[in-house]
PDB file of N, CA and C in Angstrom:
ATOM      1  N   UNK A   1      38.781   5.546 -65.847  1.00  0.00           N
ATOM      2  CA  UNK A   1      39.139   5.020 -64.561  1.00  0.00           C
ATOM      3  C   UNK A   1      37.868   4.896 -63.730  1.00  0.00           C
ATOM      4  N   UNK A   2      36.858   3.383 -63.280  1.00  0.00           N
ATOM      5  CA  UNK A   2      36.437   3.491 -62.475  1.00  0.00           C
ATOM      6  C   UNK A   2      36.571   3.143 -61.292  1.00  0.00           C
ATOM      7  N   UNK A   3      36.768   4.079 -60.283  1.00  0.00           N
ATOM      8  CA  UNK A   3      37.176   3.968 -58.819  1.00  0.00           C
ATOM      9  C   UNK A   3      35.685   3.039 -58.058  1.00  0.00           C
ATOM     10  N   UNK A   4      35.695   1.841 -57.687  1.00  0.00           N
ATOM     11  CA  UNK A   4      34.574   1.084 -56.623  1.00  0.00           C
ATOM     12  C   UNK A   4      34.626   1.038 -55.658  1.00  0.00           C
ATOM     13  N   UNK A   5      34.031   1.674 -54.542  1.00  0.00           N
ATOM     14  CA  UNK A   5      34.225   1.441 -53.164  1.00  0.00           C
ATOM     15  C   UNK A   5      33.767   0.840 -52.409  1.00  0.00           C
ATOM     16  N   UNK A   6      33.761  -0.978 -52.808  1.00  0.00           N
ATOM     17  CA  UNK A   6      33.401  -2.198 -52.601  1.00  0.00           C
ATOM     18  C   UNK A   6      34.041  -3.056 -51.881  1.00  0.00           C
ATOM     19  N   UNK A   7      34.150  -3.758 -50.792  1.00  0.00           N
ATOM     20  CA  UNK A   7      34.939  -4.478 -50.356  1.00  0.00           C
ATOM     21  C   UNK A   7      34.427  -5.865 -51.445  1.00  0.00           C
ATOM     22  N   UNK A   8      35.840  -6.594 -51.806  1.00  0.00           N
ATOM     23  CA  UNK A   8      35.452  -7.519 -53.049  1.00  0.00           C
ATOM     24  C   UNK A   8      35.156  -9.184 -51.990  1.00  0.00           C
ATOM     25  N   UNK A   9      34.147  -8.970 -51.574  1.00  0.00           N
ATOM     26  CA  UNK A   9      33.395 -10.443 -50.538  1.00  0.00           C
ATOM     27  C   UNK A   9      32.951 -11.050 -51.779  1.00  0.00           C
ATOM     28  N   UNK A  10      31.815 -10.192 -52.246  1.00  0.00           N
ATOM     29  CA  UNK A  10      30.607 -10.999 -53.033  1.00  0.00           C
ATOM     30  C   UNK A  10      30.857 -10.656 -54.301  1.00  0.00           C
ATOM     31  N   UNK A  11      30.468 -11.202 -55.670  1.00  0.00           N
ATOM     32  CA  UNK A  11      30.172 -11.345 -56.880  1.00  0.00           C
ATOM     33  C   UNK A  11      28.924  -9.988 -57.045  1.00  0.00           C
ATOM     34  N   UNK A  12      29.621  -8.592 -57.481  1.00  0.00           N
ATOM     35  CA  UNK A  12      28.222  -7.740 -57.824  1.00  0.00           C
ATOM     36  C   UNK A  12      27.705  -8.134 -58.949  1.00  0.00           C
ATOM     37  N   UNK A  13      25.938  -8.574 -59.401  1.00  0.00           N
ATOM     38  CA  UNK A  13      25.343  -8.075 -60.696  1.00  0.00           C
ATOM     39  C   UNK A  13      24.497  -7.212 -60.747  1.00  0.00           C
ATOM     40  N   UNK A  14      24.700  -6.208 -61.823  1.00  0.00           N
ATOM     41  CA  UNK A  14      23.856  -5.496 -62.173  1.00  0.00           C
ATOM     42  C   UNK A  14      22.483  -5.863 -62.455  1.00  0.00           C
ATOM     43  N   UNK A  15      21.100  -5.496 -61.840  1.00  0.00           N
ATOM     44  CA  UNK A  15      20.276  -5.843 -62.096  1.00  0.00           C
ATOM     45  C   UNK A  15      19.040  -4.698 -62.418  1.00  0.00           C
ATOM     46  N   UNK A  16      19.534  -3.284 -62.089  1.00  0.00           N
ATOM     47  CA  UNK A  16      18.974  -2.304 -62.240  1.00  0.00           C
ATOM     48  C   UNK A  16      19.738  -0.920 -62.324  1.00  0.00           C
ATOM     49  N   UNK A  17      19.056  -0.286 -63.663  1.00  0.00           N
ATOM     50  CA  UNK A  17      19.857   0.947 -62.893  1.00  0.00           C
ATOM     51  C   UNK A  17      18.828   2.185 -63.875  1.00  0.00           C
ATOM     52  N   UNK A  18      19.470   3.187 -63.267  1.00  0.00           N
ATOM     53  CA  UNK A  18      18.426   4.447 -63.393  1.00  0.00           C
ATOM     54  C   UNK A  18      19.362   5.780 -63.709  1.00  0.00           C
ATOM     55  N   UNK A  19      19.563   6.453 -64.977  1.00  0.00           N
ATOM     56  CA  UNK A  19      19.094   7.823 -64.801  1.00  0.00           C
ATOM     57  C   UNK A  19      19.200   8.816 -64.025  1.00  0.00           C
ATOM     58  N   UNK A  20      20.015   9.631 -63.509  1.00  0.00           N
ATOM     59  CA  UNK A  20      19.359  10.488 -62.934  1.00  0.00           C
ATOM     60  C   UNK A  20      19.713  11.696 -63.356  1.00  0.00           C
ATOM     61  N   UNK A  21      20.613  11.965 -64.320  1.00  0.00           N
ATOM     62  CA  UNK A  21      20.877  13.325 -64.834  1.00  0.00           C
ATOM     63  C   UNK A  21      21.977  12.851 -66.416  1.00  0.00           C
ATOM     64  N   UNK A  22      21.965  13.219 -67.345  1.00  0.00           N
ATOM     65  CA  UNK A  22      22.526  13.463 -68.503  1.00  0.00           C
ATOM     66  C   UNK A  22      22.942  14.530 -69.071  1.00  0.00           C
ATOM     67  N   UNK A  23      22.705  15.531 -68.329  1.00  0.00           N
ATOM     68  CA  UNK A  23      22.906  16.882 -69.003  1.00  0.00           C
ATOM     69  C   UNK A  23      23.803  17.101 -67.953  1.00  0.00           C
ATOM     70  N   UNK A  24      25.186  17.959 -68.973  1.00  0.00           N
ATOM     71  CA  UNK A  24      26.160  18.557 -68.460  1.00  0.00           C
ATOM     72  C   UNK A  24      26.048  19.298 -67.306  1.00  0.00           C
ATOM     73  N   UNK A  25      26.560  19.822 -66.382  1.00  0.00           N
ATOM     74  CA  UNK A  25      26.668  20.889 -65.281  1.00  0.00           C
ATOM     75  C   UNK A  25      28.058  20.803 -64.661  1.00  0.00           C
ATOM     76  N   UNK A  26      28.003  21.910 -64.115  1.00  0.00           N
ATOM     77  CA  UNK A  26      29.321  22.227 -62.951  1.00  0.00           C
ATOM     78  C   UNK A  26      29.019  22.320 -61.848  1.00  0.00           C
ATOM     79  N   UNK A  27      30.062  21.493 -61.003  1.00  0.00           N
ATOM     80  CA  UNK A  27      29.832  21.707 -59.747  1.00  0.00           C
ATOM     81  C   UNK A  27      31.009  21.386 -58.695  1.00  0.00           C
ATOM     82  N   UNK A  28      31.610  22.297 -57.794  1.00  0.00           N
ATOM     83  CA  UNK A  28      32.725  22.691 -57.168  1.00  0.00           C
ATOM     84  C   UNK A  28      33.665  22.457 -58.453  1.00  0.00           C
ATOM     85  N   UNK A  29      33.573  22.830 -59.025  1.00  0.00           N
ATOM     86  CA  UNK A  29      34.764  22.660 -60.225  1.00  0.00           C
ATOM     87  C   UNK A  29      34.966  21.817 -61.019  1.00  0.00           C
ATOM     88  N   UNK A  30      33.959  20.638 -60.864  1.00  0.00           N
ATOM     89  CA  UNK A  30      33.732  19.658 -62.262  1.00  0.00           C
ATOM     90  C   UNK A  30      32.917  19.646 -63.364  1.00  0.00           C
ATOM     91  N   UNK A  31      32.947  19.224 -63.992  1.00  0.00           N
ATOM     92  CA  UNK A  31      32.020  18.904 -64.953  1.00  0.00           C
ATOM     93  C   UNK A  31      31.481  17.458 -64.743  1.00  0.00           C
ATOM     94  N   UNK A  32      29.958  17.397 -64.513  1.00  0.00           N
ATOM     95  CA  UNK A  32      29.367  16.315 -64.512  1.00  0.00           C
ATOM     96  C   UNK A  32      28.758  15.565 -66.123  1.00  0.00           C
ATOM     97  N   UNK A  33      29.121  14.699 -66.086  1.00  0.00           N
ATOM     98  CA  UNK A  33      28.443  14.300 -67.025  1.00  0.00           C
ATOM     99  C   UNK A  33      27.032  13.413 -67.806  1.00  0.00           C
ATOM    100  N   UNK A  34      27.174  12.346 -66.292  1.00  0.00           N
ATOM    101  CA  UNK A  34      26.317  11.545 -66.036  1.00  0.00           C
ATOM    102  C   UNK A  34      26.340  10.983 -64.588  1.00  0.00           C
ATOM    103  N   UNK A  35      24.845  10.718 -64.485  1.00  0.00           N
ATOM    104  CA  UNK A  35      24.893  10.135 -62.919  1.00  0.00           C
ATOM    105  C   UNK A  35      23.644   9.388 -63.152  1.00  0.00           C
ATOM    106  N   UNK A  36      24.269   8.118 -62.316  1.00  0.00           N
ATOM    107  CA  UNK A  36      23.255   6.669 -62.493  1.00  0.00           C
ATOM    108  C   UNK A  36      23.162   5.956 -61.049  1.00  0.00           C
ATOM    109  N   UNK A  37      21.767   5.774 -60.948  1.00  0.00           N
ATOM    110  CA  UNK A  37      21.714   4.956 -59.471  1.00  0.00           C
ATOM    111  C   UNK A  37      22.094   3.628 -59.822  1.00  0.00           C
ATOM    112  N   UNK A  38      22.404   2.582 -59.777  1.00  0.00           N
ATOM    113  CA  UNK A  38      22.292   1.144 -59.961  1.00  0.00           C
ATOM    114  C   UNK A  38      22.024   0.304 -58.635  1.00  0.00           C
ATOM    115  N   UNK A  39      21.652  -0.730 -58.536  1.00  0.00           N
ATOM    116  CA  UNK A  39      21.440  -1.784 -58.131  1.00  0.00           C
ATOM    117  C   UNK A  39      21.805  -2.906 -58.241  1.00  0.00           C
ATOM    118  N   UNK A  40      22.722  -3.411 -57.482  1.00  0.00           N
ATOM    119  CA  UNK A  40      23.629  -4.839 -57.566  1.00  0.00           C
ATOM    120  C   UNK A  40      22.784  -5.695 -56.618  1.00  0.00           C
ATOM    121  N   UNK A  41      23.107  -7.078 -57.345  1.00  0.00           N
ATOM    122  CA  UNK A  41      22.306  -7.861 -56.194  1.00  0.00           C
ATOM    123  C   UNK A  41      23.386  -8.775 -56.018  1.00  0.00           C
ATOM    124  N   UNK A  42      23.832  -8.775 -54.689  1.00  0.00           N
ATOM    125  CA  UNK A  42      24.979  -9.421 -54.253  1.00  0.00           C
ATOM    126  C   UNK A  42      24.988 -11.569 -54.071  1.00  0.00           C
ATOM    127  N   UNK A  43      25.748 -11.735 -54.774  1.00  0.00           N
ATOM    128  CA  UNK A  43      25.873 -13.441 -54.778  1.00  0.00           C
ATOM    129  C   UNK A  43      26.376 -13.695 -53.313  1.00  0.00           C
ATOM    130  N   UNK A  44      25.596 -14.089 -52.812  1.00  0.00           N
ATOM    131  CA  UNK A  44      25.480 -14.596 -51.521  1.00  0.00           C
ATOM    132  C   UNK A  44      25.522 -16.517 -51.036  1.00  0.00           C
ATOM    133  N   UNK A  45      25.802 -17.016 -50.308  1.00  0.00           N
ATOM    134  CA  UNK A  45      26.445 -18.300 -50.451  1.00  0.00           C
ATOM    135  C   UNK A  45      24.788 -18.888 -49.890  1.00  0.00           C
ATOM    136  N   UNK A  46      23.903 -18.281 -49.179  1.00  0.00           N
ATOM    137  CA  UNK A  46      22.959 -19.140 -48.969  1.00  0.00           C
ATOM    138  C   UNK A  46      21.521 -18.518 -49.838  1.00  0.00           C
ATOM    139  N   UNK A  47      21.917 -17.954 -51.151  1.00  0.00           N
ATOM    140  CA  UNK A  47      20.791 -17.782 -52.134  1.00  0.00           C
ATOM    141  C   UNK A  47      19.900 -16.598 -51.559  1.00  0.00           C
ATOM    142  N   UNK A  48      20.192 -15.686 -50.456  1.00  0.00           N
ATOM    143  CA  UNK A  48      19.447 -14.693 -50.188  1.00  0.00           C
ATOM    144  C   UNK A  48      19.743 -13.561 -50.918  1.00  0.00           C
ATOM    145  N   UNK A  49      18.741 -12.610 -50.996  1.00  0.00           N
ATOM    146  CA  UNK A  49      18.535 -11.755 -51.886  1.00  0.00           C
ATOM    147  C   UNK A  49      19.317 -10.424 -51.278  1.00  0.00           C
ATOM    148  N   UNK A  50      20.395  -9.947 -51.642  1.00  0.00           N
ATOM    149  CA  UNK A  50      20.828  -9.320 -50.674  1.00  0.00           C
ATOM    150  C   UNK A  50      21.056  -8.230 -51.902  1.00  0.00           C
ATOM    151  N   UNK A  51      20.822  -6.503 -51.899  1.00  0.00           N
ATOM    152  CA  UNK A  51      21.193  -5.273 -52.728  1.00  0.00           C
ATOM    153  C   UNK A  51      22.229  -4.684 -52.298  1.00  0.00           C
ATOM    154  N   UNK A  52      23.064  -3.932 -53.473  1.00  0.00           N
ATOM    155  CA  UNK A  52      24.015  -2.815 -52.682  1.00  0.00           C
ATOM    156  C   UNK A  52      23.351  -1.758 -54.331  1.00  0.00           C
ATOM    157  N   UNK A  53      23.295  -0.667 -53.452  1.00  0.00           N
ATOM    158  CA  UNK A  53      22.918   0.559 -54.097  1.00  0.00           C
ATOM    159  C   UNK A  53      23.947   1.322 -54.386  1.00  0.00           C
ATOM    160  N   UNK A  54      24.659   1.451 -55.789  1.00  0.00           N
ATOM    161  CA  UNK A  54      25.495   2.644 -55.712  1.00  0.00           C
ATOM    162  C   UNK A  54      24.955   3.572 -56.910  1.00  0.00           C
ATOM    163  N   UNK A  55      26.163   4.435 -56.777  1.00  0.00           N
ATOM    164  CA  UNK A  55      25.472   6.228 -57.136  1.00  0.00           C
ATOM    165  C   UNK A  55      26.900   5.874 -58.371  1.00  0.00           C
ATOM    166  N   UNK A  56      26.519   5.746 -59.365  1.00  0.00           N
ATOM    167  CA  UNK A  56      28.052   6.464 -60.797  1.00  0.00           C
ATOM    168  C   UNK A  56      27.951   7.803 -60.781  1.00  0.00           C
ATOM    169  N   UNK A  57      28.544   8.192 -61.109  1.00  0.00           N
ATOM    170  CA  UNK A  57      29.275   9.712 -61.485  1.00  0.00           C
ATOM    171  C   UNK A  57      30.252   9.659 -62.508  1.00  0.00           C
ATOM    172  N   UNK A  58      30.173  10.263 -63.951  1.00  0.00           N
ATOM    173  CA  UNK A  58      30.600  10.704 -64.906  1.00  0.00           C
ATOM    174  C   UNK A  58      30.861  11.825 -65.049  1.00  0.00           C
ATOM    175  N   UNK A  59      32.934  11.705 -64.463  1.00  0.00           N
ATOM    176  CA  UNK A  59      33.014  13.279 -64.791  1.00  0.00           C
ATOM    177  C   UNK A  59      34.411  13.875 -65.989  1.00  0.00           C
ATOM    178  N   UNK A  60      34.447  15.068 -65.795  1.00  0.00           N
ATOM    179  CA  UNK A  60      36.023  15.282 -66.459  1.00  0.00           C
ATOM    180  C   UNK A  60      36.906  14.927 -65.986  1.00  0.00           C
ATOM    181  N   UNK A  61      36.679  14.721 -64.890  1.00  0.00           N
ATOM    182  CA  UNK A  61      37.881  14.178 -64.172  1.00  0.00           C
ATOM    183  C   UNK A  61      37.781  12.380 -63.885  1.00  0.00           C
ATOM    184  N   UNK A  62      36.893  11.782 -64.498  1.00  0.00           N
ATOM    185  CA  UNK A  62      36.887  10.173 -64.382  1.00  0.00           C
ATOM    186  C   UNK A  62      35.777   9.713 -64.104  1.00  0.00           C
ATOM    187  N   UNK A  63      35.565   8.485 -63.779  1.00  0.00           N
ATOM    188  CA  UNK A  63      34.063   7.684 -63.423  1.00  0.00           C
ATOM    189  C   UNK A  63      34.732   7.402 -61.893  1.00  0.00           C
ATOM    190  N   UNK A  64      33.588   7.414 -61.183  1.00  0.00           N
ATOM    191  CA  UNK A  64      33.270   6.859 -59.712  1.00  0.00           C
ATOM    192  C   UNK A  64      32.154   5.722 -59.794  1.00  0.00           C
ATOM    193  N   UNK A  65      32.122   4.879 -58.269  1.00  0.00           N
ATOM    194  CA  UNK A  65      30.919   4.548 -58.114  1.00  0.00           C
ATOM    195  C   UNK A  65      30.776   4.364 -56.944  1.00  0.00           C
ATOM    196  N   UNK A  66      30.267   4.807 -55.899  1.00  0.00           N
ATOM    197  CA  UNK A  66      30.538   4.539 -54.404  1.00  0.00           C
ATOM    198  C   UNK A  66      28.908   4.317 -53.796  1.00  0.00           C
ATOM    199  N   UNK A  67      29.273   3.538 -53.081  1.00  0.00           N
ATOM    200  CA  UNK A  67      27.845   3.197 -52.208  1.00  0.00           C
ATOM    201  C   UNK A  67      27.421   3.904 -51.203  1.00  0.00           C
ATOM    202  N   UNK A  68      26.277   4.104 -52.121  1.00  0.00           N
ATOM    203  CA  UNK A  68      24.920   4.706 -51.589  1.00  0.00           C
ATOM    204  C   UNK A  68      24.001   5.000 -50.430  1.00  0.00           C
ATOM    205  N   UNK A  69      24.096   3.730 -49.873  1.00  0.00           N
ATOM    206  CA  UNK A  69      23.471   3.338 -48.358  1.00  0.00           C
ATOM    207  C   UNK A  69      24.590   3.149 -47.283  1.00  0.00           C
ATOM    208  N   UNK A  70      25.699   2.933 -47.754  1.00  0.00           N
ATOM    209  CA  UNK A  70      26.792   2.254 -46.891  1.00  0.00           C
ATOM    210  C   UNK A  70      26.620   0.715 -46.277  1.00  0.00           C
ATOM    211  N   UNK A  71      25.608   0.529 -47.038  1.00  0.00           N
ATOM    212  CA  UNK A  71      24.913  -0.907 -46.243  1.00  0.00           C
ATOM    213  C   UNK A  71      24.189  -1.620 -47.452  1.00  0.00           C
ATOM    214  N   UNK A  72      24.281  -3.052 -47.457  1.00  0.00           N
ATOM    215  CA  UNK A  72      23.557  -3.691 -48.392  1.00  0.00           C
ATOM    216  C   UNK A  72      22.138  -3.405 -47.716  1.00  0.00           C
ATOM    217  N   UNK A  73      21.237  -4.341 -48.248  1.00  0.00           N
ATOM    218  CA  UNK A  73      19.735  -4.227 -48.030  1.00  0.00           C
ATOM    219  C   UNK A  73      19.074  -5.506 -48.694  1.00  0.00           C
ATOM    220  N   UNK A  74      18.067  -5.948 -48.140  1.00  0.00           N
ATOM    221  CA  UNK A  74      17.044  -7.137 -48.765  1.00  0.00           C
ATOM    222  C   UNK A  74      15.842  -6.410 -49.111  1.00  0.00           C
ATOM    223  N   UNK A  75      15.828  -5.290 -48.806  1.00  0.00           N
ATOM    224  CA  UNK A  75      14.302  -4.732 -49.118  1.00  0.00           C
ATOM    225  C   UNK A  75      14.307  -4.139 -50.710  1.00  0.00           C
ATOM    226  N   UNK A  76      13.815  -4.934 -51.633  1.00  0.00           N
ATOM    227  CA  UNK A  76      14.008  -4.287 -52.934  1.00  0.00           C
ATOM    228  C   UNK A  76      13.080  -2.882 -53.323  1.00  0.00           C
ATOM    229  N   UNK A  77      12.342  -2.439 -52.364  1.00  0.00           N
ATOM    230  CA  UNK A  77      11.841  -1.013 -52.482  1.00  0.00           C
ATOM    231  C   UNK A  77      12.757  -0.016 -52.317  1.00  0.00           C
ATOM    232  N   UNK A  78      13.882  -0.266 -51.850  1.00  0.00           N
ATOM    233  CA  UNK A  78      15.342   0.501 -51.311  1.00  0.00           C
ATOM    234  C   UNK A  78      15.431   1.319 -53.053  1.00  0.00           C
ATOM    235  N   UNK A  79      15.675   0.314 -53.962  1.00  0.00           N
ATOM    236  CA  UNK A  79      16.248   1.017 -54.807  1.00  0.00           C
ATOM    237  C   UNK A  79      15.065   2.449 -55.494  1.00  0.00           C
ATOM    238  N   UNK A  80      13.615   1.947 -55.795  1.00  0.00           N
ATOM    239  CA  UNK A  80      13.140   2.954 -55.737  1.00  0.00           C
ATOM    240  C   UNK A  80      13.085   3.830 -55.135  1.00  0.00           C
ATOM    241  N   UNK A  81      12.931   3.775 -53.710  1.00  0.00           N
ATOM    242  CA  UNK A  81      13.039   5.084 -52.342  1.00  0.00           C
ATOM    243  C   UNK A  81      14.076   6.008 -52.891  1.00  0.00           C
ATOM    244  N   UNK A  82      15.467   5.150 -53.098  1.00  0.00           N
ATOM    245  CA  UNK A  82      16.513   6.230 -53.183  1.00  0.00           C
ATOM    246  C   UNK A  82      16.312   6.885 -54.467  1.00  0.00           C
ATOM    247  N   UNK A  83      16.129   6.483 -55.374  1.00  0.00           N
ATOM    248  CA  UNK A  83      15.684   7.090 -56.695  1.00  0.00           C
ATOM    249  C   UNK A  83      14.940   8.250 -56.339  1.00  0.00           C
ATOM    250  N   UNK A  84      13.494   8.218 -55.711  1.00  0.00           N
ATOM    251  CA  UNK A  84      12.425   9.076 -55.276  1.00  0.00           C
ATOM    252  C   UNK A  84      13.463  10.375 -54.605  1.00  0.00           C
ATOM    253  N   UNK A  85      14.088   9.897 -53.957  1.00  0.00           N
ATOM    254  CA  UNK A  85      14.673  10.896 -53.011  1.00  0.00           C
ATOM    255  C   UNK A  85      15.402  11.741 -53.615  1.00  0.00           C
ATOM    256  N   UNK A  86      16.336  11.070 -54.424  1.00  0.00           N
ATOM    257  CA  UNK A  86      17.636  11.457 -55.541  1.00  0.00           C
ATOM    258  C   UNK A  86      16.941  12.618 -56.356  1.00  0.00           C
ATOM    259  N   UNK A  87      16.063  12.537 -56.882  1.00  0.00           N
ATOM    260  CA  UNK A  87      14.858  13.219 -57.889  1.00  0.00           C
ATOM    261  C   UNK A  87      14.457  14.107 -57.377  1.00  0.00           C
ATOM    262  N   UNK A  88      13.825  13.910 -56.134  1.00  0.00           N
ATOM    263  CA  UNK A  88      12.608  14.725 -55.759  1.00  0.00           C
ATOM    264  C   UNK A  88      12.835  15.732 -54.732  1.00  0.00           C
ATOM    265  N   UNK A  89      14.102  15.536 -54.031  1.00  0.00           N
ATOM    266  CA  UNK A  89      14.207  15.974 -52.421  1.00  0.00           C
ATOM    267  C   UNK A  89      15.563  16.694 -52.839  1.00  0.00           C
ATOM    268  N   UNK A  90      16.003  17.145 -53.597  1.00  0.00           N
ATOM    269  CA  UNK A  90      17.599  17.996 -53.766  1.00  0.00           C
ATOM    270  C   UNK A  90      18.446  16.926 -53.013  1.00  0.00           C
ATOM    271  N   UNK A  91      18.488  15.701 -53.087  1.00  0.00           N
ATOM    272  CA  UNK A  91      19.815  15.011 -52.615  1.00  0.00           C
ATOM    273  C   UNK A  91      20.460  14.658 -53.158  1.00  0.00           C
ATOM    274  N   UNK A  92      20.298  15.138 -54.835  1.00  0.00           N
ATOM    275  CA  UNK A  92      21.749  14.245 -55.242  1.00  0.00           C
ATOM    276  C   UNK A  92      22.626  15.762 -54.856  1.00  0.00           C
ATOM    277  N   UNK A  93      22.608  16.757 -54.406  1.00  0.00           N
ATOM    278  CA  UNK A  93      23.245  17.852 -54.387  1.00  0.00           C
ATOM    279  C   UNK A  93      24.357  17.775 -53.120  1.00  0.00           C
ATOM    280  N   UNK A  94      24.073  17.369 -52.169  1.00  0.00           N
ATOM    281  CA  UNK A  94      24.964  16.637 -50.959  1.00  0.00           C
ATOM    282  C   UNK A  94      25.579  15.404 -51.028  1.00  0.00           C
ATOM    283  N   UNK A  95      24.600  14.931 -51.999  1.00  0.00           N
ATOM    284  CA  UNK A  95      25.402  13.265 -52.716  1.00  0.00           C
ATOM    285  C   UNK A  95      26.686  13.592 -53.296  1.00  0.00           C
ATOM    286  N   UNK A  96      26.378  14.556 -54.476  1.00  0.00           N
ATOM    287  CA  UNK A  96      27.432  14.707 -55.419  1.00  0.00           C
ATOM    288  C   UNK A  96      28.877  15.809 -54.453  1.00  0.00           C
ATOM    289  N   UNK A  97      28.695  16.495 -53.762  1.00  0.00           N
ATOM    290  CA  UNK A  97      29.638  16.786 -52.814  1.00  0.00           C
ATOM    291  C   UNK A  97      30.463  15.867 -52.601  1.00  0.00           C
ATOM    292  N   UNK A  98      29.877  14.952 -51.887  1.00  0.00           N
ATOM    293  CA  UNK A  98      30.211  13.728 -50.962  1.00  0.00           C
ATOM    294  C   UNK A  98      31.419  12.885 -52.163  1.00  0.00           C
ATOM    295  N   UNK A  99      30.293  13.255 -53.173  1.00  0.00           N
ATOM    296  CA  UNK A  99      31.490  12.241 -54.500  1.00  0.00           C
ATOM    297  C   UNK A  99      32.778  12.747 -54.125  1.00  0.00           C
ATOM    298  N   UNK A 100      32.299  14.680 -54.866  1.00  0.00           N
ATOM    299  CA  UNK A 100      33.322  14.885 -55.475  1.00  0.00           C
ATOM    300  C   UNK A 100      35.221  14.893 -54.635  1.00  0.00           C
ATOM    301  N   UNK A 101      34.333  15.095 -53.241  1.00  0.00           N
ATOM    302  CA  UNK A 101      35.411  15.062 -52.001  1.00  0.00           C
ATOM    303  C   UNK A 101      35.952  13.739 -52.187  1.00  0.00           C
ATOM    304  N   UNK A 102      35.418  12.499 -51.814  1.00  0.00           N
ATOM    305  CA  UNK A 102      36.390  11.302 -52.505  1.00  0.00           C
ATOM    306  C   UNK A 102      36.955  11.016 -53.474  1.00  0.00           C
ATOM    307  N   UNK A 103      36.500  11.971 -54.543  1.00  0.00           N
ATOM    308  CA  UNK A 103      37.321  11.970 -55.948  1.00  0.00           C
ATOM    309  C   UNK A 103      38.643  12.632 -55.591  1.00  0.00           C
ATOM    310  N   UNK A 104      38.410  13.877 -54.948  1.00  0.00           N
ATOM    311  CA  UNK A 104      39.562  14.591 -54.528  1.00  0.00           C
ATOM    312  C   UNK A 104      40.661  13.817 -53.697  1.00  0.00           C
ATOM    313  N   UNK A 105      40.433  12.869 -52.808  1.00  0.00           N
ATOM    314  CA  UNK A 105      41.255  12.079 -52.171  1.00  0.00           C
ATOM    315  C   UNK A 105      41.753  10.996 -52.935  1.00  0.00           C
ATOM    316  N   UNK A 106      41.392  10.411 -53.719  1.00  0.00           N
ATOM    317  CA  UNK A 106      42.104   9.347 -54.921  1.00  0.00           C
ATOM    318  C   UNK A 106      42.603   9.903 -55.782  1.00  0.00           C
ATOM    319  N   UNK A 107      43.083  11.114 -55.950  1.00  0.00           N
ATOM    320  CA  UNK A 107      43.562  12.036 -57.003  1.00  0.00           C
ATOM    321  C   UNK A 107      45.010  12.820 -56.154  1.00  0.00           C
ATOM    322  N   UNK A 108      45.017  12.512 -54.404  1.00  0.00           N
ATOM    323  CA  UNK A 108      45.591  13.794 -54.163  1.00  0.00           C
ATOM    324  C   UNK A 108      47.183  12.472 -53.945  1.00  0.00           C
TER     325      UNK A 108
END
């Protein structure tokens, strides 16, 4: 089951995506399995370059994918920054909260 928390305007393609954990863990009571940044670049009607950043989550309890920024973006350094951050700064740890609480609400 993947849950998208996309309003369906634009045509998403995948044009990047990243890594950010493969190895099992627990956390508030799941099992994670995988977690991937991606990068959609949204089909837009006047050919501008427009991103939406979301976060997957692979768990026991299902796939997610919810956005990242809450906001598209034209700046294609966006997707590295968040990567950097995701990695480097303990944020996927408030990220993955954030999941797992909306997982909990499409489940309840």
């Amino acid at each position: 089951m993947l849950i998208q928390k996309v309003k369906v305007e634009h045509i998403l393609i995948l044009t990047r995506k990243k890594t950010i954990s493969e190895n099992n863990f627990q956390i508030e009571g799941k099992i994670i399995y995988k977690i991937e940044l991606r990068e959609y670049k949204l089909n837009s009607h006047n050919n501008e370059e427009i991103y939406s950043i979301m976060l997957y989550v692979n768990t026991d309890n299902g796939e997610i994918e919810v956005d990242y920024l809450g906001k598209s973006t034209k700046d294609k350094q966006t997707f590295d920054e968040s990567c950097n951050f995701l990695c480097n700064y303990n944020g996927i740890l408030s990220t993955l909260n954030r999941i797992i609480i909306e997982m909990r609400k499409n489940t309840i």
